[in-house]
N, C-alpha and C. Protein backbone atom coordinates (compact mmCIF):
# COMPACT_ATOMS: atom_id res chain seq x y z
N UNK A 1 7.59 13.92 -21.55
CA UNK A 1 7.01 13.04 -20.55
C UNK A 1 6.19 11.96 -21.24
N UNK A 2 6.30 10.58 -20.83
CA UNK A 2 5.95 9.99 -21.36
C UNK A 2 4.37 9.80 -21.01
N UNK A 3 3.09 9.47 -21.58
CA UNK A 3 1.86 9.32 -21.30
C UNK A 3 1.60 8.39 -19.88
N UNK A 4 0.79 8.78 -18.74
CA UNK A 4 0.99 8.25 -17.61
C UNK A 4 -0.57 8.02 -18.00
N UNK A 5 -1.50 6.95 -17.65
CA UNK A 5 -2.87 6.46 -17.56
C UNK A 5 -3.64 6.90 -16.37
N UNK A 6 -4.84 7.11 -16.66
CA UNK A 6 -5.35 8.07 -15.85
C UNK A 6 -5.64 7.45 -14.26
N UNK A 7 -5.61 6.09 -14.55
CA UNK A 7 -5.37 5.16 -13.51
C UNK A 7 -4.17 4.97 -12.22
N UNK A 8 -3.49 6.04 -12.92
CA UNK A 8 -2.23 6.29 -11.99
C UNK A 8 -2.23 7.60 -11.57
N UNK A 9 -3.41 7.86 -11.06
CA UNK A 9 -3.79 9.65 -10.91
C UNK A 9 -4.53 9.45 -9.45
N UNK A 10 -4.10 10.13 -8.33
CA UNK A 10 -4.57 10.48 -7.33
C UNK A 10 -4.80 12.01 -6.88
N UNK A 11 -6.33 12.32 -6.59
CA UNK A 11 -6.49 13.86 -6.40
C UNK A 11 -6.18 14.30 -4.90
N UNK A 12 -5.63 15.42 -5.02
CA UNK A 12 -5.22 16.12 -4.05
C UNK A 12 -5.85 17.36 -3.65
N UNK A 13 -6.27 17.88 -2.33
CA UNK A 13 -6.48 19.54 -2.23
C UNK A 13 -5.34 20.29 -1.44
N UNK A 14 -5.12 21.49 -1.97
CA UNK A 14 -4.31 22.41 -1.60
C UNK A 14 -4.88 23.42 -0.41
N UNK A 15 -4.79 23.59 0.95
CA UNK A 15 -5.48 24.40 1.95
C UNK A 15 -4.01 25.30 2.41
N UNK A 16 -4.03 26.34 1.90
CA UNK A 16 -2.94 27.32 2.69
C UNK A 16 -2.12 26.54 2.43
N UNK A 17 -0.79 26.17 2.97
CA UNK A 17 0.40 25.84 3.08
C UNK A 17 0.63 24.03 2.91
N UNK A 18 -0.84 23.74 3.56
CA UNK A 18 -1.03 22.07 3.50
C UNK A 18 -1.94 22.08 1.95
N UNK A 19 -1.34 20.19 2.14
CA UNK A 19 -1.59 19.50 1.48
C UNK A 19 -2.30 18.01 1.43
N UNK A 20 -3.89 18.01 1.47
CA UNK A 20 -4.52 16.90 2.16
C UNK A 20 -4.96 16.19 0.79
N UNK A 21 -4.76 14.59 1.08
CA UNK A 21 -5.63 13.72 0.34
C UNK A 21 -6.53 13.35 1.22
N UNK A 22 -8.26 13.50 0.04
CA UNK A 22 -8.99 13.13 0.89
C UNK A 22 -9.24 11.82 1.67
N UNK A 23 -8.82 10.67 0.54
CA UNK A 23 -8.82 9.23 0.75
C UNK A 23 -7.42 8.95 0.51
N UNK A 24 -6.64 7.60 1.07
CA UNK A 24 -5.75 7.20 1.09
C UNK A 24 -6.00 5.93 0.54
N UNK A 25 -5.25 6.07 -1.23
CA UNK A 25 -5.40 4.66 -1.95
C UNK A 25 -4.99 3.67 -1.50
N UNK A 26 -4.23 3.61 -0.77
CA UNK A 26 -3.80 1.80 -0.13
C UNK A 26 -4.61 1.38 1.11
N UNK A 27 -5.10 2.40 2.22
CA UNK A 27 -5.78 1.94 3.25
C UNK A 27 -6.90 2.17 3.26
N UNK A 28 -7.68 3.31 2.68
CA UNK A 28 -8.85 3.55 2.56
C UNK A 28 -9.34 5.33 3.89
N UNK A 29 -7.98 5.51 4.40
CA UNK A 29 -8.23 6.41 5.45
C UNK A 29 -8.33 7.84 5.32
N UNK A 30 -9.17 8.21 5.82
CA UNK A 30 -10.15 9.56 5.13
C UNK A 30 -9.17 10.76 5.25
N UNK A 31 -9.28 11.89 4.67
CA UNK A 31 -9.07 13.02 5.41
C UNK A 31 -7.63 13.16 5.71
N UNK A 32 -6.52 13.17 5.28
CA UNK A 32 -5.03 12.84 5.20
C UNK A 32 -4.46 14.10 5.30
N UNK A 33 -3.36 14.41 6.51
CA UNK A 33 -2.80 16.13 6.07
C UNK A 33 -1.58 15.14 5.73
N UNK A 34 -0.78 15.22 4.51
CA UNK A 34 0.17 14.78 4.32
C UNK A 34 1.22 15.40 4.56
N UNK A 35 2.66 15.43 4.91
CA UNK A 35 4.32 15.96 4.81
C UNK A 35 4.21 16.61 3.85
N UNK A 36 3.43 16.40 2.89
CA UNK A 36 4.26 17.47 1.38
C UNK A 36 4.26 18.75 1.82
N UNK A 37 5.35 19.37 1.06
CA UNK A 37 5.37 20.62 1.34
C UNK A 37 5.22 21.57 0.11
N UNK A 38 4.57 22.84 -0.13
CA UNK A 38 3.93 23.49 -0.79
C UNK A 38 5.85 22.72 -2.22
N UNK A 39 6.71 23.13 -1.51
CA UNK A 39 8.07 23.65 -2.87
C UNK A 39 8.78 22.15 -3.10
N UNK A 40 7.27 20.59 -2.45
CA UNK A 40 7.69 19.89 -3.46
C UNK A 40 6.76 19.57 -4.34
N UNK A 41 5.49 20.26 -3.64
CA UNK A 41 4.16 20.01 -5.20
C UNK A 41 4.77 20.55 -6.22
N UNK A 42 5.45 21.85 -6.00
CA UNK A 42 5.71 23.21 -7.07
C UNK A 42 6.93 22.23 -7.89
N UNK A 43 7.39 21.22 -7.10
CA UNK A 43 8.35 20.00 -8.17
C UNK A 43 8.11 19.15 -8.89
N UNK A 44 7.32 18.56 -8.23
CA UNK A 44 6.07 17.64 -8.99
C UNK A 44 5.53 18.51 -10.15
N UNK A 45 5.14 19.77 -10.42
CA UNK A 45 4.53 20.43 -10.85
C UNK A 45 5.55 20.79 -12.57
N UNK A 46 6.68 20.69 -12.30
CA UNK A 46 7.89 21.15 -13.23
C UNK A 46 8.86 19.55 -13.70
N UNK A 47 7.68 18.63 -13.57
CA UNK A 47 8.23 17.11 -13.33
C UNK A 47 9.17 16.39 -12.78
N UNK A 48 9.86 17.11 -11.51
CA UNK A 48 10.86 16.81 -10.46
C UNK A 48 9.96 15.40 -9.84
N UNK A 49 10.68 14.65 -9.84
CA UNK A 49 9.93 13.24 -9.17
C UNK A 49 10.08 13.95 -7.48
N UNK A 50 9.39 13.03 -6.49
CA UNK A 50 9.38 13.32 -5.24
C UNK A 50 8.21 11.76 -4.74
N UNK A 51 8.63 11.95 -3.71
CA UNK A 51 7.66 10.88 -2.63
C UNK A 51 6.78 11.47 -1.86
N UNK A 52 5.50 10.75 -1.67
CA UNK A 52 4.47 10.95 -0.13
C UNK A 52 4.56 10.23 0.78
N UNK A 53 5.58 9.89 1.75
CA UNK A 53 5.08 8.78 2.78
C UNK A 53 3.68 9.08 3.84
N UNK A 54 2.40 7.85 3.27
CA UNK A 54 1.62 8.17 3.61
C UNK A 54 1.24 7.90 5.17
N UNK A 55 0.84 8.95 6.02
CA UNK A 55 1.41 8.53 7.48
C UNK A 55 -0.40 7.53 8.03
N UNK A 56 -1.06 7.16 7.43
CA UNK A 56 -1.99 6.68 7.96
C UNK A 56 -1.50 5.07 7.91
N UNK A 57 -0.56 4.41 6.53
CA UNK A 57 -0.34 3.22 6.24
C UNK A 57 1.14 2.64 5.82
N UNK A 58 1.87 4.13 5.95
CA UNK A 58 3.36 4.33 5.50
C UNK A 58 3.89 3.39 4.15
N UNK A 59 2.75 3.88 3.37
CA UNK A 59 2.84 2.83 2.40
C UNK A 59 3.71 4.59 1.81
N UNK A 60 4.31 4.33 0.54
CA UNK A 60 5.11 5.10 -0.24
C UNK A 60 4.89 5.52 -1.44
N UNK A 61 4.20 6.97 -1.85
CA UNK A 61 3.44 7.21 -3.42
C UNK A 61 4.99 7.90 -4.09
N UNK A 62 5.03 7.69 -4.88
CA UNK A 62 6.00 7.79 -6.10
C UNK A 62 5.34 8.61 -7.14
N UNK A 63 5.44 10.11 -6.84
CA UNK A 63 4.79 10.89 -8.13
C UNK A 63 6.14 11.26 -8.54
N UNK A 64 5.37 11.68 -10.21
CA UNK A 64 6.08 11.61 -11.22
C UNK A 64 5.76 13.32 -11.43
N UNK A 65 4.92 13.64 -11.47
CA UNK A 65 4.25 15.19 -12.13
C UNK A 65 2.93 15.18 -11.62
N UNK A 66 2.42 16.75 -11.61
CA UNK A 66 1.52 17.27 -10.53
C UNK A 66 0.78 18.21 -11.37
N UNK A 67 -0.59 18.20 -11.29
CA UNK A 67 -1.23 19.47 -11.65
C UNK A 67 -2.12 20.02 -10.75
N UNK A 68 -2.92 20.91 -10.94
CA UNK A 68 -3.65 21.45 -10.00
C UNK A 68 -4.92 20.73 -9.20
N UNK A 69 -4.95 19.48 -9.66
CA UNK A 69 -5.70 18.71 -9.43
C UNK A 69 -5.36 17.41 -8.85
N UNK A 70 -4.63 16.85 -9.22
CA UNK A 70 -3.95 15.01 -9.07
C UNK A 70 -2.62 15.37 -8.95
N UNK A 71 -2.67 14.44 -8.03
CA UNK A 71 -0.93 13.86 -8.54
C UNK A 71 -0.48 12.67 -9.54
N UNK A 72 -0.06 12.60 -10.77
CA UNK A 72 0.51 11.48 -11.51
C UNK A 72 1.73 10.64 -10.93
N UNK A 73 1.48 9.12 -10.78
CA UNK A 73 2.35 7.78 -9.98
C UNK A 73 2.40 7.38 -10.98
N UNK A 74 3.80 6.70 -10.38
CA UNK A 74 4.05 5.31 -11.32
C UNK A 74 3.51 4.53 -11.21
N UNK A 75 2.47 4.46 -10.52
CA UNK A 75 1.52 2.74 -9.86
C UNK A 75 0.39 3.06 -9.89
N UNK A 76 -0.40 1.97 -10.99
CA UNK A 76 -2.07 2.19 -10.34
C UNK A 76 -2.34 2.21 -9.23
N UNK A 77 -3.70 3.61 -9.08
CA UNK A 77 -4.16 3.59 -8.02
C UNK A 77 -5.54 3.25 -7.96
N UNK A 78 -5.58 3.92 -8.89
CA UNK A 78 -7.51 3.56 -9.08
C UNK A 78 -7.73 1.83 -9.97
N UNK A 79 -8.71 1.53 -9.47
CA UNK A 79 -9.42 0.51 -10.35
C UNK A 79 -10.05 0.49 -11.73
N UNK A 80 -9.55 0.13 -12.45
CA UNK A 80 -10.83 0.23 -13.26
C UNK A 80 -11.85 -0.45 -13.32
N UNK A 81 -12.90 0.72 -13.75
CA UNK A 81 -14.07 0.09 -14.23
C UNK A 81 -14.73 -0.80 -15.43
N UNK A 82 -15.46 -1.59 -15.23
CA UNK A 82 -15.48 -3.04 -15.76
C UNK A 82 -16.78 -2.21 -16.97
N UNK A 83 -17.07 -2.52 -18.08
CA UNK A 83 -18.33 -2.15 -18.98
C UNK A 83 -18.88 -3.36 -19.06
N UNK A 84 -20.35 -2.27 -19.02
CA UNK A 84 -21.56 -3.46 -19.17
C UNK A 84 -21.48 -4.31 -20.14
């Protein structure tokens, strides 16, 4: 796998069977139960690519690989931060 920047990392929580982002990087909308389903994190997870269509902005996340924490995209999500 090639090195993905940490900038292309969105965190995720796992509750039972769902799968919520708390914030939604393109709209800003809180609290997200997303479509994923537990056996396509577990793909993401074994680097099976897969999609999130996000239903607050139906904008479209493109992960690449998954850990217990984030999901890794092909697209910045985060900003970076600027040094003093």
């Amino acid at each position: 796998m090639d090195i993905i920047p940490f900038e292309n990392t969105w965190p995720y929580d796992k509750i039972g069977e769902d799968i919520y982002i708390n914030e939604c990087p393109y709209c800003g909308t809180r609290n997200i139960l997303t479509a994923m389903k537990v056996k396509d994190l577990e793909w993401a997870k074994e680097e099976i690519k897969t999609y999130i269509n996000m239903p607050c902005c139906h904008k479209r996340m493109h992960i690449v690989f998954a850990d217990e924490d984030y999901l890794w995209t092909t697209e910045p999500l985060r900003r970076r931060e600027r040094k003093a």
